[in-house]
PDB file of N, CA and C in Angstrom:
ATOM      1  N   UNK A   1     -21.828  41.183  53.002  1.00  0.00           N
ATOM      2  CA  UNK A   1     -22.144  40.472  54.217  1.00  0.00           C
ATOM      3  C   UNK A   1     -21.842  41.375  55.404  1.00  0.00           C
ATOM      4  N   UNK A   2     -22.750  41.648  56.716  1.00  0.00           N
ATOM      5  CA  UNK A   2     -22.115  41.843  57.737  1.00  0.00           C
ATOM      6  C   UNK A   2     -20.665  41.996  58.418  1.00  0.00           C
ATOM      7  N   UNK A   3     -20.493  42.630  59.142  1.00  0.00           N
ATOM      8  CA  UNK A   3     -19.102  42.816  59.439  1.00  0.00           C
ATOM      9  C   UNK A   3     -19.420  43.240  60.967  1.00  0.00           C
ATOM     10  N   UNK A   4     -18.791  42.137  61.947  1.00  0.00           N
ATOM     11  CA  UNK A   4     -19.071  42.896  63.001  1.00  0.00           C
ATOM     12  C   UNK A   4     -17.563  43.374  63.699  1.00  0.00           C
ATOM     13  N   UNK A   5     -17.081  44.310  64.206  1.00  0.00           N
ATOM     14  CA  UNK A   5     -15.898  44.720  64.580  1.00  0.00           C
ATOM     15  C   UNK A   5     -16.122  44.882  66.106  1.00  0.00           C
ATOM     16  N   UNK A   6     -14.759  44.487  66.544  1.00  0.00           N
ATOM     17  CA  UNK A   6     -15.113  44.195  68.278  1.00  0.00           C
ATOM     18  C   UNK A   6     -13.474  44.668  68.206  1.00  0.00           C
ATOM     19  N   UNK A   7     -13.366  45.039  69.911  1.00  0.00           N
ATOM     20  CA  UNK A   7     -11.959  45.620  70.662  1.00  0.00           C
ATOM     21  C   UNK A   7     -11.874  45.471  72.083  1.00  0.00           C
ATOM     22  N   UNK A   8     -10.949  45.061  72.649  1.00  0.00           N
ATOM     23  CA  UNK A   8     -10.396  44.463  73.720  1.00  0.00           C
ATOM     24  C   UNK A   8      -9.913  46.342  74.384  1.00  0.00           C
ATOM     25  N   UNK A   9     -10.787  47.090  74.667  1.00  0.00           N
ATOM     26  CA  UNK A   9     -10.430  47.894  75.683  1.00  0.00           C
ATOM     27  C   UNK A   9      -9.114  48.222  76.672  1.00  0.00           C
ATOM     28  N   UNK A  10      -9.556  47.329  77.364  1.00  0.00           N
ATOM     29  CA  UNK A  10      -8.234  47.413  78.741  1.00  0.00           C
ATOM     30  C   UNK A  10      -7.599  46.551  78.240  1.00  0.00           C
ATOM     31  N   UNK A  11      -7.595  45.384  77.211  1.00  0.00           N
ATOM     32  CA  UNK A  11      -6.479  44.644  77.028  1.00  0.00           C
ATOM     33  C   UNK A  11      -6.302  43.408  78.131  1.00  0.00           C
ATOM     34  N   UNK A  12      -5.975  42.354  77.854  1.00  0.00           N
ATOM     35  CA  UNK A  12      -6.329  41.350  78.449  1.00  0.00           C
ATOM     36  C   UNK A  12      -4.639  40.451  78.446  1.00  0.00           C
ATOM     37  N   UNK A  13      -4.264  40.817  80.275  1.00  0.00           N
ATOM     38  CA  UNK A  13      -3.296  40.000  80.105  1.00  0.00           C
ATOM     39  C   UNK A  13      -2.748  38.138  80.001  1.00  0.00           C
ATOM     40  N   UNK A  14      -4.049  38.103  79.917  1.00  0.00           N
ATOM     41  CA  UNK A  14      -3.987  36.093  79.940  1.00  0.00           C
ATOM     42  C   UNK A  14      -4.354  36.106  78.325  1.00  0.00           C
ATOM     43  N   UNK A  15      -4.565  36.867  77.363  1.00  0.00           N
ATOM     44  CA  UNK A  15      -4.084  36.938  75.726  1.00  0.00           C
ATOM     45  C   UNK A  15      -2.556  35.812  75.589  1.00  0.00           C
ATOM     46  N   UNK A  16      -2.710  35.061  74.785  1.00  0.00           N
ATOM     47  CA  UNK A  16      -1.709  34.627  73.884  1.00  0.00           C
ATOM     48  C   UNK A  16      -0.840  35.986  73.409  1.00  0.00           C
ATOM     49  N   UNK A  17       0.417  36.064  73.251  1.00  0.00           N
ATOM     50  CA  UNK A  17       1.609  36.899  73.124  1.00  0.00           C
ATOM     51  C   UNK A  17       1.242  36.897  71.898  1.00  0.00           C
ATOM     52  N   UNK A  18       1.203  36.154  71.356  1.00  0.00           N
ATOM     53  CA  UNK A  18       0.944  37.056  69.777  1.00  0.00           C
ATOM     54  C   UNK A  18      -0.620  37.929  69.645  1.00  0.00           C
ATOM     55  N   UNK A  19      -1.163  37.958  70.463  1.00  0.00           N
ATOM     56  CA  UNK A  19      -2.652  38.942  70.530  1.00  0.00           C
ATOM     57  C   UNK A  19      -2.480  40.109  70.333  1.00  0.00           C
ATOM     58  N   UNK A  20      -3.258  41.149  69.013  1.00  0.00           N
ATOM     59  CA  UNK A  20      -2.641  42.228  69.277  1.00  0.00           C
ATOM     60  C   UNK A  20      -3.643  43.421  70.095  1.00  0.00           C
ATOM     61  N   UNK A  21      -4.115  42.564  70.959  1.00  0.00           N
ATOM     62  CA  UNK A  21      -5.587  43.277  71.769  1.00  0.00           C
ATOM     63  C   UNK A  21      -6.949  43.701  70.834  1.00  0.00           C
ATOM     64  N   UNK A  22      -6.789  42.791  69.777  1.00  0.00           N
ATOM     65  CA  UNK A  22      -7.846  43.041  68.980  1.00  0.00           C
ATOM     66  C   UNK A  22      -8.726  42.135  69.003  1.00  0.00           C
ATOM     67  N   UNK A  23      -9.911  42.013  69.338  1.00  0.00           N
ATOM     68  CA  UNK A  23     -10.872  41.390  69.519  1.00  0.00           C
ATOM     69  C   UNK A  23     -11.141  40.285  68.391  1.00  0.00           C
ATOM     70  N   UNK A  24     -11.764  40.232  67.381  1.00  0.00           N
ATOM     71  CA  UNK A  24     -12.174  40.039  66.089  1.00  0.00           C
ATOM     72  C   UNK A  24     -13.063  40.069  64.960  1.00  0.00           C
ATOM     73  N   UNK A  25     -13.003  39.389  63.706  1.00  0.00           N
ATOM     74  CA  UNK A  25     -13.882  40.325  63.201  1.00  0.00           C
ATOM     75  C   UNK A  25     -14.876  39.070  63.337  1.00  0.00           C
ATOM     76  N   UNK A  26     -15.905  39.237  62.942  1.00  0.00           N
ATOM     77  CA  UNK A  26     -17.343  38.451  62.452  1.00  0.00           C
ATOM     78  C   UNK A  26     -18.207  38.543  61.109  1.00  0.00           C
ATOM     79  N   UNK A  27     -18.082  37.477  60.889  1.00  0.00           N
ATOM     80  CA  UNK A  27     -19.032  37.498  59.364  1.00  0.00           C
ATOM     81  C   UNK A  27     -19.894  36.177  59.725  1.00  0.00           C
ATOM     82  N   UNK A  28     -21.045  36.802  59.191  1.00  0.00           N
ATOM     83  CA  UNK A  28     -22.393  35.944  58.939  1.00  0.00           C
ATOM     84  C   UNK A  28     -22.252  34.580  57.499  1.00  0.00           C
ATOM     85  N   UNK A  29     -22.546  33.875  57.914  1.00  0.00           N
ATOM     86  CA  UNK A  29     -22.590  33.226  56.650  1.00  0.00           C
ATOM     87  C   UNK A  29     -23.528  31.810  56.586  1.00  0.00           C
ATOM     88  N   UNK A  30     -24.185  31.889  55.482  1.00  0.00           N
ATOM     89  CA  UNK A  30     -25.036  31.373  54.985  1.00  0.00           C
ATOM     90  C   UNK A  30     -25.410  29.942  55.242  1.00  0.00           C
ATOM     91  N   UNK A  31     -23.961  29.170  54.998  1.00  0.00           N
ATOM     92  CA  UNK A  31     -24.170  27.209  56.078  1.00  0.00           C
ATOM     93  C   UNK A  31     -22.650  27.480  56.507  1.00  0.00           C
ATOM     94  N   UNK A  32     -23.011  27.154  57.939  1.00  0.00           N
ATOM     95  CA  UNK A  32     -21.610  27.079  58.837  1.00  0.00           C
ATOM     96  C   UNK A  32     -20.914  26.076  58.301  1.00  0.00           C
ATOM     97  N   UNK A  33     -21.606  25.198  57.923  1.00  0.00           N
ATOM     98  CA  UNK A  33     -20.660  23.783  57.936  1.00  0.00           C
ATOM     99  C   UNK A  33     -20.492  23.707  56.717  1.00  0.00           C
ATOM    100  N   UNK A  34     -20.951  24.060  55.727  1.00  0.00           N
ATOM    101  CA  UNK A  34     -20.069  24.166  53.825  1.00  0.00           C
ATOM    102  C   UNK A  34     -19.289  25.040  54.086  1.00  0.00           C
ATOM    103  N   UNK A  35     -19.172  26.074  54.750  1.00  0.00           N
ATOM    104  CA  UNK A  35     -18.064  27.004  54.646  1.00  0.00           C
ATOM    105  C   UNK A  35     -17.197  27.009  55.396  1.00  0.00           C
ATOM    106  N   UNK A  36     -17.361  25.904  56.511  1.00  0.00           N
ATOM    107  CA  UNK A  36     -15.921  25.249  57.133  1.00  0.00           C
ATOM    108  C   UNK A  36     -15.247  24.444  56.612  1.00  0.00           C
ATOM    109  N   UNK A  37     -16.135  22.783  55.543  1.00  0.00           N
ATOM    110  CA  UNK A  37     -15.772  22.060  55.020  1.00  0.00           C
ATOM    111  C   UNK A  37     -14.999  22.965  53.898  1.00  0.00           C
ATOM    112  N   UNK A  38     -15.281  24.205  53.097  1.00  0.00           N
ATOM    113  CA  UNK A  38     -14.232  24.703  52.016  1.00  0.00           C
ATOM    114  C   UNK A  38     -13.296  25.280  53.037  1.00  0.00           C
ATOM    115  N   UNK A  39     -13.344  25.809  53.948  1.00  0.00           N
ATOM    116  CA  UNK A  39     -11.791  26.366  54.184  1.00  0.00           C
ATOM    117  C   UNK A  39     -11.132  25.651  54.613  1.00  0.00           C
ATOM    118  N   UNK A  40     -11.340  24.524  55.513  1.00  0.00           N
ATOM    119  CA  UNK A  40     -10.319  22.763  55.834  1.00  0.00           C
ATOM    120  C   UNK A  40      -9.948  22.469  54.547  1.00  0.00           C
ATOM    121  N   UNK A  41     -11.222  22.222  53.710  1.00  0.00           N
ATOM    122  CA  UNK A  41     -10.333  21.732  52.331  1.00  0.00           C
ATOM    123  C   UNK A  41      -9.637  22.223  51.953  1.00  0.00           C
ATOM    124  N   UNK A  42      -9.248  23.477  51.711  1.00  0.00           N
ATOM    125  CA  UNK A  42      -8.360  24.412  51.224  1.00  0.00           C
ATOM    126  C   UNK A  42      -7.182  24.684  52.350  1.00  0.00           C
ATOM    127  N   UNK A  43      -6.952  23.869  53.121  1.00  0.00           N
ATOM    128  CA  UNK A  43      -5.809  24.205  54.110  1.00  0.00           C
ATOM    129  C   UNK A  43      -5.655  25.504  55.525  1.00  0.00           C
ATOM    130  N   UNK A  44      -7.237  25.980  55.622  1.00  0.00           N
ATOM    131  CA  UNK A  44      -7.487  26.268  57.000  1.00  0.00           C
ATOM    132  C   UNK A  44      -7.635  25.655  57.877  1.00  0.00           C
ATOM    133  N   UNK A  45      -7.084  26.376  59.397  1.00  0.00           N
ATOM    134  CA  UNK A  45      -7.219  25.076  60.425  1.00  0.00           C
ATOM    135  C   UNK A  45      -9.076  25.962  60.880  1.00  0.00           C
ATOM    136  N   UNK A  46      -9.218  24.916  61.354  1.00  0.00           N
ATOM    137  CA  UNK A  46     -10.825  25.389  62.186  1.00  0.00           C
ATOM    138  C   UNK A  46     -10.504  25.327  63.519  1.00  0.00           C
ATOM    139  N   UNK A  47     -10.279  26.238  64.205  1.00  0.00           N
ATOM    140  CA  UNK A  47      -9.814  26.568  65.831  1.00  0.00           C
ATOM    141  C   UNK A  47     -10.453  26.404  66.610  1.00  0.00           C
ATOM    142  N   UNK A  48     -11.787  26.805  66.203  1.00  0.00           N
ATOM    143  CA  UNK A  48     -13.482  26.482  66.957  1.00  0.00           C
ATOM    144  C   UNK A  48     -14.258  25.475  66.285  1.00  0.00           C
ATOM    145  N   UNK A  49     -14.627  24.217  65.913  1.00  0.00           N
ATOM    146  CA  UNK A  49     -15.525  23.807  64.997  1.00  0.00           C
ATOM    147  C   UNK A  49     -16.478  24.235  65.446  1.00  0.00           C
ATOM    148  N   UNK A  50     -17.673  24.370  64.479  1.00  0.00           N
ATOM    149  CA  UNK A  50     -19.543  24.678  64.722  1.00  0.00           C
ATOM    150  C   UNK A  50     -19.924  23.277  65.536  1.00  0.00           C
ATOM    151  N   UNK A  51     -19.675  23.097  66.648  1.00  0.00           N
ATOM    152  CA  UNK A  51     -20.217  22.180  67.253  1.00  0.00           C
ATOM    153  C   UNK A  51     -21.581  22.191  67.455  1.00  0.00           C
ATOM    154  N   UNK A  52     -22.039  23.617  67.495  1.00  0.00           N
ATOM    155  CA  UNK A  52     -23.591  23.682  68.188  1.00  0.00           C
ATOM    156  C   UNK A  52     -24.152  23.894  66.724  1.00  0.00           C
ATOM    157  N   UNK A  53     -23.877  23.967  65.613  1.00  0.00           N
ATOM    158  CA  UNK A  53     -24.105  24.260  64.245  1.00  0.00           C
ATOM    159  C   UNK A  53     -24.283  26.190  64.186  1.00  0.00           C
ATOM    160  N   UNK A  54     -23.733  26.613  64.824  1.00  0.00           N
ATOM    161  CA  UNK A  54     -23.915  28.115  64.978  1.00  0.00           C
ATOM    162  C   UNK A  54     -23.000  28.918  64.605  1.00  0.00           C
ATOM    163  N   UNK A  55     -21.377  28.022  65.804  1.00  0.00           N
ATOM    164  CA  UNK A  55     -20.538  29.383  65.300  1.00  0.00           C
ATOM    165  C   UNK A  55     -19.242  28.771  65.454  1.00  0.00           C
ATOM    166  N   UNK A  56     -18.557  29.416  64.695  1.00  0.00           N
ATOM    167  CA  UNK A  56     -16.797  28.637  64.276  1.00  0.00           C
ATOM    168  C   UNK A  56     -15.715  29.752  64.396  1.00  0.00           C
ATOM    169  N   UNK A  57     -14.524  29.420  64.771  1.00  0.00           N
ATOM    170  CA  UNK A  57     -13.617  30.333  64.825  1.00  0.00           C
ATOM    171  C   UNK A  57     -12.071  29.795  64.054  1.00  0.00           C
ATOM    172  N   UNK A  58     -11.632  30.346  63.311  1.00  0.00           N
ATOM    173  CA  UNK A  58     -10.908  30.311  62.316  1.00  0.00           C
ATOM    174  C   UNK A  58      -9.451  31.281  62.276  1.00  0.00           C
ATOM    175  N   UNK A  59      -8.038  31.182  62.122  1.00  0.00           N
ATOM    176  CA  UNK A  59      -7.387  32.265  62.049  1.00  0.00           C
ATOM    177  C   UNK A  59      -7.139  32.652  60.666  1.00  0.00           C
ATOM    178  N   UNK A  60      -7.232  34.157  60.312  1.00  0.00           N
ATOM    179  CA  UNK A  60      -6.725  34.631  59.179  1.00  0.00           C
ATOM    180  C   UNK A  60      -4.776  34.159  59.008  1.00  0.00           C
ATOM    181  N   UNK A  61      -4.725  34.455  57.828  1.00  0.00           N
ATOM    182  CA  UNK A  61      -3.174  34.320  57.426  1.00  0.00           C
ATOM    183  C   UNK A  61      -2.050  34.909  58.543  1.00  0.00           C
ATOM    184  N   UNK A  62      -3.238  36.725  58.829  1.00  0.00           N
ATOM    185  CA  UNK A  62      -1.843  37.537  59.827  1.00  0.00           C
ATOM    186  C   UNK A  62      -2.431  37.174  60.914  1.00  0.00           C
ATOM    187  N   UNK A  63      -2.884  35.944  61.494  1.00  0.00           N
ATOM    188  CA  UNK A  63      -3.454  35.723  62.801  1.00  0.00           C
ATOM    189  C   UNK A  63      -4.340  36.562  63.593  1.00  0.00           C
ATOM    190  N   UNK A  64      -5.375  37.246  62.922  1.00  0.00           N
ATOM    191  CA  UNK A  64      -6.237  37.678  63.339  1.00  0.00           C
ATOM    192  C   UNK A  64      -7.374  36.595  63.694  1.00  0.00           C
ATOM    193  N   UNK A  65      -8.255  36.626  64.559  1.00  0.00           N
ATOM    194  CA  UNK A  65      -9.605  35.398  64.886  1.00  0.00           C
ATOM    195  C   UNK A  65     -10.575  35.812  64.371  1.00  0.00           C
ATOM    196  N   UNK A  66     -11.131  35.292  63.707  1.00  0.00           N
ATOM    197  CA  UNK A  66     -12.110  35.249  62.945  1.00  0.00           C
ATOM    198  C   UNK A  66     -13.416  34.693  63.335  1.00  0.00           C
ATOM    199  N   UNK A  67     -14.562  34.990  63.961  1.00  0.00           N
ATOM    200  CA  UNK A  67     -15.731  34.316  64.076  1.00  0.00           C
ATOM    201  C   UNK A  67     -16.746  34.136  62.571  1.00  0.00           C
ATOM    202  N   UNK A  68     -16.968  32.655  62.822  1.00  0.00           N
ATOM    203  CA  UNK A  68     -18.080  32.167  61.564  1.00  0.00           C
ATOM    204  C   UNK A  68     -19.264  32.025  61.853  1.00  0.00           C
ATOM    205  N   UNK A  69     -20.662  33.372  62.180  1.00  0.00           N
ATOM    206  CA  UNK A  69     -22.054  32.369  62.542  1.00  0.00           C
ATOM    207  C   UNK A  69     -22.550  32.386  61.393  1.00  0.00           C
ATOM    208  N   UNK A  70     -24.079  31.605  61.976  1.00  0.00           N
ATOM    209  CA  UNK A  70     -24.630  30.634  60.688  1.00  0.00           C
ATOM    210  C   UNK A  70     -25.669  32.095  60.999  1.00  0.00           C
ATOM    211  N   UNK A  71     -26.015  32.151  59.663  1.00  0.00           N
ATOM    212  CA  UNK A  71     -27.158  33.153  59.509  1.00  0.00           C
ATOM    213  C   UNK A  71     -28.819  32.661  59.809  1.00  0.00           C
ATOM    214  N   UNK A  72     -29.205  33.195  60.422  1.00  0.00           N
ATOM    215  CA  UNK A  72     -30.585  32.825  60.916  1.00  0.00           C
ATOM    216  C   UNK A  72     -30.811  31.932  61.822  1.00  0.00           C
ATOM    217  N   UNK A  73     -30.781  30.696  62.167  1.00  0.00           N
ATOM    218  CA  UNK A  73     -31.285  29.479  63.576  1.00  0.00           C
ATOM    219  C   UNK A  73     -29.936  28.844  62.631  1.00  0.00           C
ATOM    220  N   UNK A  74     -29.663  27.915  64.234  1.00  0.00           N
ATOM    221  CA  UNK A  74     -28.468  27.447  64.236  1.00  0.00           C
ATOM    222  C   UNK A  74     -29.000  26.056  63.534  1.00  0.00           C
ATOM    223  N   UNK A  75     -28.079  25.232  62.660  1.00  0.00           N
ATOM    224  CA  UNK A  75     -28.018  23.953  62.101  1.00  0.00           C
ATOM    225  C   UNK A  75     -28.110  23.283  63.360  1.00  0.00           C
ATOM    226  N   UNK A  76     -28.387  21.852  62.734  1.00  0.00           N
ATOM    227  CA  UNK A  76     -28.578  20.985  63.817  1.00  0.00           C
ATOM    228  C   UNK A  76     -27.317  20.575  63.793  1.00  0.00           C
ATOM    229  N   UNK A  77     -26.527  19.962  65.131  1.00  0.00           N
ATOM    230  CA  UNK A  77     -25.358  19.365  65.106  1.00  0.00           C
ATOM    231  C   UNK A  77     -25.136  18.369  64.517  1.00  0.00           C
ATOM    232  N   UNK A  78     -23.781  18.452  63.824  1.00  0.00           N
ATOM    233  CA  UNK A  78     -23.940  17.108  62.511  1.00  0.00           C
ATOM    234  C   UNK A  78     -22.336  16.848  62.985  1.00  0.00           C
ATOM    235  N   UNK A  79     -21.881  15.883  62.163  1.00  0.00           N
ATOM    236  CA  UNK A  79     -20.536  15.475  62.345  1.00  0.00           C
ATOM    237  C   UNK A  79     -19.787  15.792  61.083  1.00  0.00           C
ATOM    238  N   UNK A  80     -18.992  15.883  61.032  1.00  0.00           N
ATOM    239  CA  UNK A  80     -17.672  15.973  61.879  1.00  0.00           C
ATOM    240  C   UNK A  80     -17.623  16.564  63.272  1.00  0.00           C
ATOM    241  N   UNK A  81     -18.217  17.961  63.169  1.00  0.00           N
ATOM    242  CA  UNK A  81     -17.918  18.833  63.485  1.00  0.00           C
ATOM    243  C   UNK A  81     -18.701  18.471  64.684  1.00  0.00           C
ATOM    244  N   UNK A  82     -19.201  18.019  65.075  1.00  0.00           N
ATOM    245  CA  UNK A  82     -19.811  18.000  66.726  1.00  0.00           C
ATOM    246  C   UNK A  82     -18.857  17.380  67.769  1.00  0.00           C
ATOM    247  N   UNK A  83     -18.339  16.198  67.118  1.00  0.00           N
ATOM    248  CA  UNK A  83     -17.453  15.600  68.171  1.00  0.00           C
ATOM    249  C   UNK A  83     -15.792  16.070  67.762  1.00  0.00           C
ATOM    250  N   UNK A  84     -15.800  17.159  66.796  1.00  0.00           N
ATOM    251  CA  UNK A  84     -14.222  17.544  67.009  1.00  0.00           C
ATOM    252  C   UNK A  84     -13.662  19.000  67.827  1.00  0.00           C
ATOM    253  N   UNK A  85     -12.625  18.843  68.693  1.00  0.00           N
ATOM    254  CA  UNK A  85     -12.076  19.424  69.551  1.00  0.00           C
ATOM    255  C   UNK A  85     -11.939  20.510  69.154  1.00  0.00           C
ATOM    256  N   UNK A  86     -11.353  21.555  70.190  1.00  0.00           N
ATOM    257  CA  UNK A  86     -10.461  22.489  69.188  1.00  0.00           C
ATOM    258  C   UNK A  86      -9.539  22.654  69.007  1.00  0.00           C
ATOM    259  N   UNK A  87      -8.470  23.514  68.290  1.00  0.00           N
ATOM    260  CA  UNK A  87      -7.465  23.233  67.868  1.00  0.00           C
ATOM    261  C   UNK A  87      -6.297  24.942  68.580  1.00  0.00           C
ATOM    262  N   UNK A  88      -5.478  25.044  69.305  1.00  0.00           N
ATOM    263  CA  UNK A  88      -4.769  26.265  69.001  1.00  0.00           C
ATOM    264  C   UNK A  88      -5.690  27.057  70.032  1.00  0.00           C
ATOM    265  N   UNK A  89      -5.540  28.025  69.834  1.00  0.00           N
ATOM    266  CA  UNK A  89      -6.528  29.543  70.277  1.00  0.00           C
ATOM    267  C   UNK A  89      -7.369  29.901  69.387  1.00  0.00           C
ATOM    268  N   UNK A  90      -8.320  30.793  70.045  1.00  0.00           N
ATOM    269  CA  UNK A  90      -9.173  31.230  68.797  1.00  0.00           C
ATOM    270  C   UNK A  90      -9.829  32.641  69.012  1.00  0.00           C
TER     271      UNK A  90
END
């Protein structure tokens, strides 16, 4: 799958203290919303839900941010995930 790698340059002082000026990574994936529903099920928080059915943000274990888009045209907005907030930073 894709891998997109991004970096915070000058560094950004309104970052959350645990930021380590690293931007994050990105992976493409196939249905936004089955592959949010498995990582909630499995005890990930979802930081961003796919509200627009497009794109989700997630933290890894060592708190890195993680972006989730949907590969090709965005899903139509469905629920859960349309009317839930977000959670934390992302």
């Amino acid at each position: 799958c894709p891998v997109e790698l991004t970096w915070n340059w000058d560094g950004d002082p309104g970052l959350p203290s645990d930021s380590r000026h690293f931007g994050h990574l990105a992976y493409e994936v196939d249905d936004i919303y089955a592959t949010c529903a498995h990582l909630q099920a499995n005890g990930v928080t979802i930081n961003r839900p796919p509200r627009d059915g497009r794109m989700a943000f997630v933290r890894s274990p060592d708190n890195i941010s993680v972006e989730l888009l949907q590969k090709g045209e965005a899903k139509a907005p469905a629920e859960p995930w349309s009317s839930m907030g977000n959670t934390g930073h992302w």
